[in-house]
C-alpha atoms as a PDB file:
ATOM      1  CA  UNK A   1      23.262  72.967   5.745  1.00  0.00           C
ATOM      2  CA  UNK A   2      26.352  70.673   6.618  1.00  0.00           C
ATOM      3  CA  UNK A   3      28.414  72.703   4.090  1.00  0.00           C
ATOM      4  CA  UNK A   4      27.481  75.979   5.878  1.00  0.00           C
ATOM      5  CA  UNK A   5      28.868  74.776   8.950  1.00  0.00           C
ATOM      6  CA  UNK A   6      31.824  73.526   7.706  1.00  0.00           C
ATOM      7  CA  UNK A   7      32.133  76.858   6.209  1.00  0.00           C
ATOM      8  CA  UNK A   8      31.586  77.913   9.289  1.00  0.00           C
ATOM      9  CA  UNK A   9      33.955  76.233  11.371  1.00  0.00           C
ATOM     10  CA  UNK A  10      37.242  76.666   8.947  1.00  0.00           C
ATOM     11  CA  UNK A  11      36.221  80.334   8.957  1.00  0.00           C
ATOM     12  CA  UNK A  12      36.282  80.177  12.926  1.00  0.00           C
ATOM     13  CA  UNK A  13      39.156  78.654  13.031  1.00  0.00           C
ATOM     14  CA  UNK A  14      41.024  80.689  10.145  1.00  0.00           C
ATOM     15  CA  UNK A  15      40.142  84.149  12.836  1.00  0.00           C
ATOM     16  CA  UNK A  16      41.299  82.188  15.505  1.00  0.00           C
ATOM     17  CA  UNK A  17      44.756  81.475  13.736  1.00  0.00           C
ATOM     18  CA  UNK A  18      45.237  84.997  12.718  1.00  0.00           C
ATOM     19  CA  UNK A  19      44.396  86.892  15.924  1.00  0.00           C
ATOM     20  CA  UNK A  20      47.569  84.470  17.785  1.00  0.00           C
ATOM     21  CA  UNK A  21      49.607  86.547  15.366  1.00  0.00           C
ATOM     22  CA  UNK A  22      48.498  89.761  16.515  1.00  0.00           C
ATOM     23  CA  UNK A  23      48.583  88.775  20.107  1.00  0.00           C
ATOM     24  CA  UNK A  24      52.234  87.690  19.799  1.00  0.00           C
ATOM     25  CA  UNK A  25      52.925  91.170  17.856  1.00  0.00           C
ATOM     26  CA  UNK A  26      51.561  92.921  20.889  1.00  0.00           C
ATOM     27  CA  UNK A  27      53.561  91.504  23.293  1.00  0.00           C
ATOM     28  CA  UNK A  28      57.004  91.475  21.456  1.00  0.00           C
ATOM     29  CA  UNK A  29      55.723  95.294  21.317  1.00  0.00           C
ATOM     30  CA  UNK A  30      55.495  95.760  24.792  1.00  0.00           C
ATOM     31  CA  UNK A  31      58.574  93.951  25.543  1.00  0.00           C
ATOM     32  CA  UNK A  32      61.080  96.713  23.620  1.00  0.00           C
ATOM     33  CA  UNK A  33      62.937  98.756  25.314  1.00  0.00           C
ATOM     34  CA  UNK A  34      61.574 102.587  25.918  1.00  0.00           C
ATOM     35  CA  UNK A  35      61.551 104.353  22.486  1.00  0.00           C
ATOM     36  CA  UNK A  36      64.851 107.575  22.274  1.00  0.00           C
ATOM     37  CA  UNK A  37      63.318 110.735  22.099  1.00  0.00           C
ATOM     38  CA  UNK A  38      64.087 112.195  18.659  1.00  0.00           C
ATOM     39  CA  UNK A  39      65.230 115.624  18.702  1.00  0.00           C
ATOM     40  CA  UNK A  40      63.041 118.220  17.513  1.00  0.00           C
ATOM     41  CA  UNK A  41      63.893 120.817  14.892  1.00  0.00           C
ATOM     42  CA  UNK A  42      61.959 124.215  14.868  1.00  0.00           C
ATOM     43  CA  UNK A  43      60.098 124.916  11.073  1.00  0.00           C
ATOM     44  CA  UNK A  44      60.552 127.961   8.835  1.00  0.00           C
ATOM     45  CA  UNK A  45      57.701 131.197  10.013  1.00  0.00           C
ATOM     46  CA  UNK A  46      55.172 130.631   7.558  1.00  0.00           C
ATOM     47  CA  UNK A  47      55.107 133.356   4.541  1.00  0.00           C
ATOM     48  CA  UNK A  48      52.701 135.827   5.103  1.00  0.00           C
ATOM     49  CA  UNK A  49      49.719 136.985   2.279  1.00  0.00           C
ATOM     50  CA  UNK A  50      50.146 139.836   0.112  1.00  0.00           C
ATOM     51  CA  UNK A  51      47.762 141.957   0.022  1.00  0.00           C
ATOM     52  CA  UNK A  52      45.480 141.714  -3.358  1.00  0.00           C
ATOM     53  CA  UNK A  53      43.892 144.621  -5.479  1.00  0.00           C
ATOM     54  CA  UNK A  54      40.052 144.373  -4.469  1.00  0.00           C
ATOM     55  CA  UNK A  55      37.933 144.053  -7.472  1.00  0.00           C
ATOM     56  CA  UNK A  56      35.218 146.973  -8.504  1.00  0.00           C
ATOM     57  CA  UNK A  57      31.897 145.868  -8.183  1.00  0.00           C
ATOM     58  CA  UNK A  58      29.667 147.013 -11.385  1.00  0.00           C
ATOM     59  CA  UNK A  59      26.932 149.221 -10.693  1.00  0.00           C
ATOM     60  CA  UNK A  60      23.615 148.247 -11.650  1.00  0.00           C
ATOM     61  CA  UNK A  61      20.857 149.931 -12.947  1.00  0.00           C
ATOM     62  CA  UNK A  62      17.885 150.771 -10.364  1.00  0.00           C
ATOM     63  CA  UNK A  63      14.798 148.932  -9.971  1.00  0.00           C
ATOM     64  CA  UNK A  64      12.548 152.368 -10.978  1.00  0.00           C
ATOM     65  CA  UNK A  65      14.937 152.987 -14.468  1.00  0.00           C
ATOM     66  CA  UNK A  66      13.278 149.654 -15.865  1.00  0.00           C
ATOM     67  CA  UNK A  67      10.261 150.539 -17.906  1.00  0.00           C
ATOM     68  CA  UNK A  68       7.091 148.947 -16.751  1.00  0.00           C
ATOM     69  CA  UNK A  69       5.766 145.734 -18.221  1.00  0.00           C
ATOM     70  CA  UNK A  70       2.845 144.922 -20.290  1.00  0.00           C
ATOM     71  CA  UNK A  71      -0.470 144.156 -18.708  1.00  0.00           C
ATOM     72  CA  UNK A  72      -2.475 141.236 -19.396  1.00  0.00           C
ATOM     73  CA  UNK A  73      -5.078 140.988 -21.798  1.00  0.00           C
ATOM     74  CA  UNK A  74      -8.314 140.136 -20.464  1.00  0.00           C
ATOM     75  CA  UNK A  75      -9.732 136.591 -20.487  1.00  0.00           C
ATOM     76  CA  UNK A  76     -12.789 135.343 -22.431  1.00  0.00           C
ATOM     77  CA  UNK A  77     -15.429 134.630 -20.271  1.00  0.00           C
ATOM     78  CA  UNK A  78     -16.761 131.105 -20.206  1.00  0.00           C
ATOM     79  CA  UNK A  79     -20.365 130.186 -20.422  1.00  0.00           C
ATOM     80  CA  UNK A  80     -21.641 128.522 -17.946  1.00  0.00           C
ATOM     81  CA  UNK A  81     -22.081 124.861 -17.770  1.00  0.00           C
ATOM     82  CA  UNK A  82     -25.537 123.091 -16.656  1.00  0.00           C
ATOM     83  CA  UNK A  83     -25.507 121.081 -13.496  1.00  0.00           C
ATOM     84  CA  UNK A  84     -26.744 117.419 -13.840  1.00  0.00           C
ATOM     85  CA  UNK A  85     -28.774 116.594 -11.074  1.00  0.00           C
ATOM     86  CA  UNK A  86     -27.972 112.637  -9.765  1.00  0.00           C
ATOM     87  CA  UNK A  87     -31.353 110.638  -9.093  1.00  0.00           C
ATOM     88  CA  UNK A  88     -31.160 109.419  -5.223  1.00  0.00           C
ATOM     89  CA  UNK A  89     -29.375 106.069  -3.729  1.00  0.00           C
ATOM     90  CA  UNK A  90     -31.386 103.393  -3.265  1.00  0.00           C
ATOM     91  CA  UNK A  91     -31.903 102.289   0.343  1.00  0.00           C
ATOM     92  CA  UNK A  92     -29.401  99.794   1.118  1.00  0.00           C
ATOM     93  CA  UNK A  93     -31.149  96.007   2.354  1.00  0.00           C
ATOM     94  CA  UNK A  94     -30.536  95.112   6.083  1.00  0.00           C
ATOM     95  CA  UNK A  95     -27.974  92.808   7.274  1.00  0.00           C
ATOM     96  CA  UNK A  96     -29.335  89.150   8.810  1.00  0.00           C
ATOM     97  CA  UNK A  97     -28.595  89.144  12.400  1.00  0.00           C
ATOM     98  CA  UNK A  98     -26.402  86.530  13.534  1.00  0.00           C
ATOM     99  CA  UNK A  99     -27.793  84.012  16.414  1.00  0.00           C
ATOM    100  CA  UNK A 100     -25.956  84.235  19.709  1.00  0.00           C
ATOM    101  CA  UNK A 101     -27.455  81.130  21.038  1.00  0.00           C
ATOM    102  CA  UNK A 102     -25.387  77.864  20.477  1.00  0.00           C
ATOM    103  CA  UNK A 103     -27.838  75.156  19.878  1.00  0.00           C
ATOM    104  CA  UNK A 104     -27.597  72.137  22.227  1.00  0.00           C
ATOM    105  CA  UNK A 105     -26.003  68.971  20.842  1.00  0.00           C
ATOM    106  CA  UNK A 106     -28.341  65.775  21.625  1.00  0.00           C
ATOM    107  CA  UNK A 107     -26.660  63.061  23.521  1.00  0.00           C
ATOM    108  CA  UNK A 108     -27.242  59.817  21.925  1.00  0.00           C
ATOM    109  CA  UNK A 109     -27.495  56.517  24.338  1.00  0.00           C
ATOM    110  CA  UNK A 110     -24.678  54.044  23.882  1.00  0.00           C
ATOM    111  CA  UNK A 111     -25.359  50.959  22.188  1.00  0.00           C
ATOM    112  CA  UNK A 112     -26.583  48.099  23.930  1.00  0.00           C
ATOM    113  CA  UNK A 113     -24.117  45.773  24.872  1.00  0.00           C
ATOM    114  CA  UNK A 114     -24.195  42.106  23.406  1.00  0.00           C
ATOM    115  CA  UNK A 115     -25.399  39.572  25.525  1.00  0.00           C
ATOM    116  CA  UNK A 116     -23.527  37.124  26.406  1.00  0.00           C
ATOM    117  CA  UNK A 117     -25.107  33.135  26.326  1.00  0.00           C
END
């Protein structure tokens, strides 16, 4: 547990160290002198697209030209299967009922004390 907050610590301290860096970076930043506007130079027209052949699209042949398809064959029937009959659940015993009375606790007499002579 000690290591961990060692670890801990030097890790801390390790951010710490590097964010003064960034903080000095930001200020020498703001410190320059206003930036020269660069001049601009205008860019070429784009080319523009030819125009390309459209491809055919093959014609297909109808839904009604394709011949019809084969019917099923019939199933076998299946004979039927008897139906087992389950004898009836017994009757289930009744639960013991819980008392909701809390017996009294007898109170014993202290001890007699010792006499003394």
């Amino acid at each position: 547990m000690g290591c961990f907050n060692c670890f801990a610590l030097g890790f801390f301290v390790a951010l710490s160290l590097a964010s003064i860096d960034v903080g000095v970076a930001a200020r020498h930043l703001q410190q320059l002198p206003p930036m020269p506007t660069l001049p601009t130079t205008t860019l070429p027209p784009f080319p523009s697209i030819p125009n390309l052949p459209q491809p055919s699209i093959p014609s297909f042949p109808r839904p009604g030209a394709l011949p019809p398809l084969p019917t099923m064959p019939a199933l076998p029937t299946l004979p039927s299967v008897p139906r087992a009959t389950l004898p009836p659940l017994p009757s289930m015993p009744s639960i013991p009922t819980i008392p909701t009375t809390i017996p009294s606790i007898p109170f014993f007499s202290p001890p007699p004390s010792p006499s003394s002579p």
